[in-house]
N, C-alpha and C. Protein backbone atom coordinates (compact mmCIF):
# COMPACT_ATOMS: atom_id res chain seq x y z
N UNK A 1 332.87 255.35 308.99
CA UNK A 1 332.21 254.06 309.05
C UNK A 1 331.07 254.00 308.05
N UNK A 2 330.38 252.89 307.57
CA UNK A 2 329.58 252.65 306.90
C UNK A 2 328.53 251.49 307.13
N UNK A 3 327.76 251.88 307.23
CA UNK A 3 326.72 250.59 307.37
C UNK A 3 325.66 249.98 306.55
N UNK A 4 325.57 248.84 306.09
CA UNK A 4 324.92 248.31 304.88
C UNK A 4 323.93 247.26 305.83
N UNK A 5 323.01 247.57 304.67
CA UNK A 5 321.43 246.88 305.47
C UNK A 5 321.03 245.68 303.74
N UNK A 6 320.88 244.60 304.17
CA UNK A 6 320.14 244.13 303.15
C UNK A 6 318.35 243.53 303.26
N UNK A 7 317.72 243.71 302.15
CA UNK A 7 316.14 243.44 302.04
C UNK A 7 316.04 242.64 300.99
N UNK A 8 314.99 241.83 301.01
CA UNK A 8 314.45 241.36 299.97
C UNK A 8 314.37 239.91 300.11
N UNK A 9 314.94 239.11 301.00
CA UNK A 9 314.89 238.04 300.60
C UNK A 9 314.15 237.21 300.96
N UNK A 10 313.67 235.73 300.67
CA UNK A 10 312.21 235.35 300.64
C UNK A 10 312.30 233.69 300.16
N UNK A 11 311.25 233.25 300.02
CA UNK A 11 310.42 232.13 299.58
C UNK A 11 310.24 232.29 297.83
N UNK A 12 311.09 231.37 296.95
CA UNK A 12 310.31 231.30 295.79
C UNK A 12 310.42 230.31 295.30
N UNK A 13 309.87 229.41 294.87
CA UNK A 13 309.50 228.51 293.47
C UNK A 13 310.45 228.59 292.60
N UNK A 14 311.46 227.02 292.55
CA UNK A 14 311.79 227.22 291.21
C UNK A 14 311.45 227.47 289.85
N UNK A 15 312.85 228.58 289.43
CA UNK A 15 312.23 229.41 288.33
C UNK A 15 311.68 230.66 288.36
N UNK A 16 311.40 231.13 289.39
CA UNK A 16 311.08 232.06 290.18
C UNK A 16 312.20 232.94 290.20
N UNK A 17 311.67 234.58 290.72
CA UNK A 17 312.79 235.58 290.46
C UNK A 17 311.98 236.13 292.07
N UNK A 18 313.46 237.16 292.27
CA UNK A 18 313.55 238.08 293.74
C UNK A 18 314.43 238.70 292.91
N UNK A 19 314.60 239.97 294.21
CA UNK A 19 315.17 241.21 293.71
C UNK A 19 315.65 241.41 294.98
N UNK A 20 317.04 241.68 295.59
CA UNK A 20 317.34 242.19 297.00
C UNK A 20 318.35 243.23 296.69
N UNK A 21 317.61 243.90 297.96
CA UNK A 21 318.44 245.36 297.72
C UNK A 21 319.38 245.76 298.85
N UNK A 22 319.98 246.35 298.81
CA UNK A 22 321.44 246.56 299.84
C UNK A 22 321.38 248.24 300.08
N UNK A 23 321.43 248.76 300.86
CA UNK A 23 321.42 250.01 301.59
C UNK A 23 322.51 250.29 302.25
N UNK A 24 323.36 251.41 301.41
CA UNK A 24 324.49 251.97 302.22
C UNK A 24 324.57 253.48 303.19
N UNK A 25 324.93 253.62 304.17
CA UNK A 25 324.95 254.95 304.77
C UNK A 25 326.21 254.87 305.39
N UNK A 26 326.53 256.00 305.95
CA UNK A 26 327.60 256.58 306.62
C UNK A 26 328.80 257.67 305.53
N UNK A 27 329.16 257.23 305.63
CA UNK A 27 330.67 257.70 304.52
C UNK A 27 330.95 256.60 303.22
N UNK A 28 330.04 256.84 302.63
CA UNK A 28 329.72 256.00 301.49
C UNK A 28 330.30 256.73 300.41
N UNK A 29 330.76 257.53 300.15
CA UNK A 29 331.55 258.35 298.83
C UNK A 29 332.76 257.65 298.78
N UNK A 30 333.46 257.59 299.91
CA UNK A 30 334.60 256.52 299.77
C UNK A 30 334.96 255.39 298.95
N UNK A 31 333.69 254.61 299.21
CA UNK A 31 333.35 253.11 298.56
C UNK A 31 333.90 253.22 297.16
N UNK A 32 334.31 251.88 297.27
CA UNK A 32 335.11 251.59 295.27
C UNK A 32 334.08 250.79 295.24
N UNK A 33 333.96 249.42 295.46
CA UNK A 33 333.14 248.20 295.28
C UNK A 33 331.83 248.24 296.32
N UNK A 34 330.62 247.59 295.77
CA UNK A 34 329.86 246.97 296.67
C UNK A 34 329.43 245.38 296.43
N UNK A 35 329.05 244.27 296.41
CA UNK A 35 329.17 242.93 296.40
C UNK A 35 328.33 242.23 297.03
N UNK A 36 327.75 241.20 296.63
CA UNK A 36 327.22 240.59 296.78
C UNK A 36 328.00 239.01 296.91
N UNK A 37 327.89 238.89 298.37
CA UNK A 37 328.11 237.18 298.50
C UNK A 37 326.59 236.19 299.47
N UNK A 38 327.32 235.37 298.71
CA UNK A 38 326.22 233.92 299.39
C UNK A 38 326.35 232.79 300.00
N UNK A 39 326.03 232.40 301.35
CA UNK A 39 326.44 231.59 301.14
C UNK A 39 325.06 230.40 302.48
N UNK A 40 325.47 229.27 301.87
CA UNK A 40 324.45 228.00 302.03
C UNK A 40 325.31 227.17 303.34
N UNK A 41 323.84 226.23 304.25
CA UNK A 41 324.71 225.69 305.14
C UNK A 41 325.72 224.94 304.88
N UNK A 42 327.05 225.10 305.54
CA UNK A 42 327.88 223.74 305.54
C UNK A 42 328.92 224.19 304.58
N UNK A 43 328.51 225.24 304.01
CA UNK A 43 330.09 225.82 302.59
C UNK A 43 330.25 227.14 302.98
N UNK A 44 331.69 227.68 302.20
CA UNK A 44 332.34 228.90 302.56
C UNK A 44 331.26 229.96 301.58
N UNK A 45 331.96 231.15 302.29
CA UNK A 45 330.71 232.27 301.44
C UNK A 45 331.87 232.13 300.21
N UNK A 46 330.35 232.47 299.27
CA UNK A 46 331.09 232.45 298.19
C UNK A 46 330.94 233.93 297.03
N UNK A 47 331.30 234.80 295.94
CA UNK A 47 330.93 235.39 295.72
C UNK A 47 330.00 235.13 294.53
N UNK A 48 329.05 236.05 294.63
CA UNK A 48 328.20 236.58 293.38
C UNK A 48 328.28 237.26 292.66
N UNK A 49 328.26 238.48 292.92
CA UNK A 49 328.14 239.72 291.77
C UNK A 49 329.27 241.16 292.55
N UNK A 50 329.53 241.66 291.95
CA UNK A 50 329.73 243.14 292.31
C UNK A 50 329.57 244.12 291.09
N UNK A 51 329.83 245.21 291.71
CA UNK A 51 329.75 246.70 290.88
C UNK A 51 330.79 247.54 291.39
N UNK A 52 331.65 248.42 290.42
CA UNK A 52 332.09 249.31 290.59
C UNK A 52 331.15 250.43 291.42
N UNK A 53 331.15 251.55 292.62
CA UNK A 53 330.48 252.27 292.77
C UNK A 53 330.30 253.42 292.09
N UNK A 54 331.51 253.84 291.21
CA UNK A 54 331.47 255.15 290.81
C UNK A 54 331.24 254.92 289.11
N UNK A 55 331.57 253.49 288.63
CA UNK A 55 332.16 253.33 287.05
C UNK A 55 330.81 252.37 286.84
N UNK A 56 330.49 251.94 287.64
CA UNK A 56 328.87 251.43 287.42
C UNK A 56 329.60 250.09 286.50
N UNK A 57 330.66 249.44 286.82
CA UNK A 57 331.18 248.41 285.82
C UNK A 57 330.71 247.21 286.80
N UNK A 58 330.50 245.55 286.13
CA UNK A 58 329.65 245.03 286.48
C UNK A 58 330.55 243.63 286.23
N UNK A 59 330.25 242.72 287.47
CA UNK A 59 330.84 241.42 287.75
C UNK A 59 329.99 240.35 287.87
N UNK A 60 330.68 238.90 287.36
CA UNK A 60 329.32 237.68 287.98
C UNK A 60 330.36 236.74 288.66
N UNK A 61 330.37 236.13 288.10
CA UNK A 61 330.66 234.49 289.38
C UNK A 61 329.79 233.86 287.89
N UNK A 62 330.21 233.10 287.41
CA UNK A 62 330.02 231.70 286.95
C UNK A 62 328.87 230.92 287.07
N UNK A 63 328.46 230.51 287.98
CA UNK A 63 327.14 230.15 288.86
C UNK A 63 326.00 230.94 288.29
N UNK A 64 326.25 232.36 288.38
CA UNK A 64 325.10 233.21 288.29
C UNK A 64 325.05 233.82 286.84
N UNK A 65 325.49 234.00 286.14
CA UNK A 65 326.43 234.67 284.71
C UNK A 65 324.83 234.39 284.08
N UNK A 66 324.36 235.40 283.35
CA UNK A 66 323.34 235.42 282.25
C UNK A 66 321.67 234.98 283.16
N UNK A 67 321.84 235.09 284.42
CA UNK A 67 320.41 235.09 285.34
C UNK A 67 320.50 235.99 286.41
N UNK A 68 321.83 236.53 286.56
CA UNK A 68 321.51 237.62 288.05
C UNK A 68 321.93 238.67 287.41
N UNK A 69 321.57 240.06 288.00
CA UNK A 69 321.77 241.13 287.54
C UNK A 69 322.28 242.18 288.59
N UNK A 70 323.27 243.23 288.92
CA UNK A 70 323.48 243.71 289.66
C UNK A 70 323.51 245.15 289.42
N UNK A 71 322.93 246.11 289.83
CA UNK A 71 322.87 247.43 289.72
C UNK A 71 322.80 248.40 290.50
N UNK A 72 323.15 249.46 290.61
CA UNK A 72 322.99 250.49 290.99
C UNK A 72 322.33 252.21 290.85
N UNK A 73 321.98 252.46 292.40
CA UNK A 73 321.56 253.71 292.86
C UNK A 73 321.32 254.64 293.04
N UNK A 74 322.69 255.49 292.80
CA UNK A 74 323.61 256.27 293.31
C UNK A 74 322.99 257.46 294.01
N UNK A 75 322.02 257.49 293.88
CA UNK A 75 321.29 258.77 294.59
C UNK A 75 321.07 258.00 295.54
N UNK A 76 320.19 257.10 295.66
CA UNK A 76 319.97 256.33 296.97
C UNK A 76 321.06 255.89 297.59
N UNK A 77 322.07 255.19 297.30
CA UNK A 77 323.64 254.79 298.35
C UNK A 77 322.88 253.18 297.96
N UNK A 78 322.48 252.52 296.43
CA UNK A 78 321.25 251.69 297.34
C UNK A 78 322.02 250.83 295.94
N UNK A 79 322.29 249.39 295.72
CA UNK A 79 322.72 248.47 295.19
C UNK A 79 321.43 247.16 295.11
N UNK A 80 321.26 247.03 293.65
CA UNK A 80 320.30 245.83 293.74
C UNK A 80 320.81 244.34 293.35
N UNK A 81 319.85 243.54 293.67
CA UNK A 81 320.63 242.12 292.63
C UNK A 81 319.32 241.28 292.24
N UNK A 82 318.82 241.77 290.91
CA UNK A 82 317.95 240.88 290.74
C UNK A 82 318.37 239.46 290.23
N UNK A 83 317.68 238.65 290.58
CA UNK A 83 317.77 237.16 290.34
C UNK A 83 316.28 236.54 289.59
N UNK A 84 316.91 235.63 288.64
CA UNK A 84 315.93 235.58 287.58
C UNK A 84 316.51 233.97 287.79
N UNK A 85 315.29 232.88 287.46
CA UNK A 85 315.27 231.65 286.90
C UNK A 85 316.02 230.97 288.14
N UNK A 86 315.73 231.25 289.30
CA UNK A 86 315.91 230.54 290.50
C UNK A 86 315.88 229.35 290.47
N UNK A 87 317.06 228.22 291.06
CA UNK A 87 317.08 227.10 291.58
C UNK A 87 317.57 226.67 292.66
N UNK A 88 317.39 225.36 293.21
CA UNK A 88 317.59 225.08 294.73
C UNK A 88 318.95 225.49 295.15
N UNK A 89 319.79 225.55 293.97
CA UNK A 89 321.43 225.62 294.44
C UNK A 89 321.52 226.82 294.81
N UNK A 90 320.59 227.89 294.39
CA UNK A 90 320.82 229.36 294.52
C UNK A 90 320.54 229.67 296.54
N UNK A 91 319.66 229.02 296.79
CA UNK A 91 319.03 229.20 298.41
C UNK A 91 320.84 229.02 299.01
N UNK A 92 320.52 230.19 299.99
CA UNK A 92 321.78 230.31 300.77
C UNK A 92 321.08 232.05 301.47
N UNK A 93 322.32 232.31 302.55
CA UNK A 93 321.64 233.44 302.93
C UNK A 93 322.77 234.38 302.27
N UNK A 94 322.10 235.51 301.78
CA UNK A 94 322.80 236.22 300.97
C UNK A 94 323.19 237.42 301.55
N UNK A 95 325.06 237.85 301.28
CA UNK A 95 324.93 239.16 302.21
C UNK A 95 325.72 240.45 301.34
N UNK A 96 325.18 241.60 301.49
CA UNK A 96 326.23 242.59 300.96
C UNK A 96 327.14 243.25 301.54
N UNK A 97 328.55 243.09 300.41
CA UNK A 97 329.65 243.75 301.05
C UNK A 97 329.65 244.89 300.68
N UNK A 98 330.39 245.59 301.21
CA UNK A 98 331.13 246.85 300.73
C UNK A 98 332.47 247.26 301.12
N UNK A 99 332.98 247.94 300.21
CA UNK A 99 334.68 248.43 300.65
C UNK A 99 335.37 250.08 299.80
N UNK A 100 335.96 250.34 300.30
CA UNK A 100 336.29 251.65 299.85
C UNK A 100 338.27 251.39 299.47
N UNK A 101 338.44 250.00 299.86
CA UNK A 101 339.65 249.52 298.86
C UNK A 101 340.02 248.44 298.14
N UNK A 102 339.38 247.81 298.32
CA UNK A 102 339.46 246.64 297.32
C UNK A 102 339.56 246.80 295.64
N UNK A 103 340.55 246.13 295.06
CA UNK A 103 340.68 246.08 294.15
C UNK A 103 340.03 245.27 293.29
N UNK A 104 340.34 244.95 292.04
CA UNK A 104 339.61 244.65 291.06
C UNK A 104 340.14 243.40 291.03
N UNK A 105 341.24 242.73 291.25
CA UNK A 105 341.36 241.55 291.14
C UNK A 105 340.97 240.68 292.59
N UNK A 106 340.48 241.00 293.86
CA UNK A 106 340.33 240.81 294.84
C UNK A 106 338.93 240.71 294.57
N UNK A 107 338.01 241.64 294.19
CA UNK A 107 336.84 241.94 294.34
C UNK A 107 335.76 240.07 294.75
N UNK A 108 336.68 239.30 294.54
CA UNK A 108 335.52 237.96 295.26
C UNK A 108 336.28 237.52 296.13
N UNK A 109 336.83 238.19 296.62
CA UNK A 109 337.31 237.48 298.20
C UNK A 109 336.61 238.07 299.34
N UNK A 110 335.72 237.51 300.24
CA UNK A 110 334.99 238.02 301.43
C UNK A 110 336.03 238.82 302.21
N UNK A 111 337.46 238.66 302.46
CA UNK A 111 338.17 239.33 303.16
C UNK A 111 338.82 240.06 303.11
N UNK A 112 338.32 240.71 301.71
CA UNK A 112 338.77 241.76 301.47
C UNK A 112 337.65 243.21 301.86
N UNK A 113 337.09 242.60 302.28
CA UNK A 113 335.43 243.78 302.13
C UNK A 113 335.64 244.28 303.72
N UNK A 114 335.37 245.59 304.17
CA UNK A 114 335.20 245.68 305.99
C UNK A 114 333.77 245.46 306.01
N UNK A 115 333.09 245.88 305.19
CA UNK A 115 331.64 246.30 305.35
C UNK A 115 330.60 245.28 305.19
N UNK A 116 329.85 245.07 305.74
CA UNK A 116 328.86 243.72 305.69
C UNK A 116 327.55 244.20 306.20
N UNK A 117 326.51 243.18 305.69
CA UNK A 117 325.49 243.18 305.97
C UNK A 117 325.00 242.40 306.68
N UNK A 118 323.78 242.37 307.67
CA UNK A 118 322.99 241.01 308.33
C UNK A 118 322.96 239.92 307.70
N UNK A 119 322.59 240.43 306.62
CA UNK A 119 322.61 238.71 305.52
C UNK A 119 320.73 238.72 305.52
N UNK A 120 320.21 238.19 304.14
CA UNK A 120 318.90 237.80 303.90
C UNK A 120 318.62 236.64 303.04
N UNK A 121 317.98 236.04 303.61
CA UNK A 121 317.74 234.60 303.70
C UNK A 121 316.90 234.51 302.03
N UNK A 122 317.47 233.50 301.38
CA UNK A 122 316.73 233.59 300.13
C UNK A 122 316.46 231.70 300.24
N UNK A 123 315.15 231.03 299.92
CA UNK A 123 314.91 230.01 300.16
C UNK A 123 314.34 229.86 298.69
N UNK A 124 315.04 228.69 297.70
CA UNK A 124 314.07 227.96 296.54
C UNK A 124 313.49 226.50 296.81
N UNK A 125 312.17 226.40 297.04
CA UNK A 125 311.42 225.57 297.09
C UNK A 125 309.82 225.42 296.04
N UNK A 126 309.70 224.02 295.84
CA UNK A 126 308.52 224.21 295.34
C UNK A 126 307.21 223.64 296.80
């Protein structure tokens, strides 16, 4: 089993940047992907970003492409996603996946992931 914790998320000002970080434990060597989805009231989650865990190779979503950044840990088990140049569309509560099979053409489908997080609330307001 594996359990993922996410931090970071918050209050900012458009234009404004956060940084949330995702925490993996258990049997985490397994893991292929870890991921980042989001999602806002009233719509399906949608994806954001992922990373290869072992190849450190790096994904966006459209939406986010050339303002979010996704990285990794590996000593820590610990996945980040900074977000740069925040706007209202971005607020949603944001959660990290993880999976130890998901493939590469799957990698933005929520149902492909077992592993999830609480979810952390990211709010853009001025």
């Amino acid at each position: 089993q594996v359990q993922v914790i996410e931090s970071g998320g918050g209050l900012v000002e458009p234009g404004g940047s956060l940084r949330l970080s995702c925490g993996a434990s258990g049997r985490t060597a397994s893991l292929r992907y870890m991921a980042w989805f989001r999602q806002a009231p009233g719509k399906e989650r949608e994806f954001v970003s992922a990373i290869n865990r072992r190849g450190g190779h790096t994904y966006y979503s459209d939406a986010v492409k050339g303002r979010f950044a996704i990285s990794r840990d590996t000593a820590k088990d610990t996945v980040y996603l900074q977000m740069n140049s925040l706007n209202p569309q971005d607020a949603a509560v944001y959660y990290c996946a993880a999976d130890s099979n998901v493939i590469l053409s799957a990698i933005g489908v929520p149902s492909q992931y077992d592993y999830w997080g609480q979810g952390t609330q990211v709010t853009v307001s001025s």
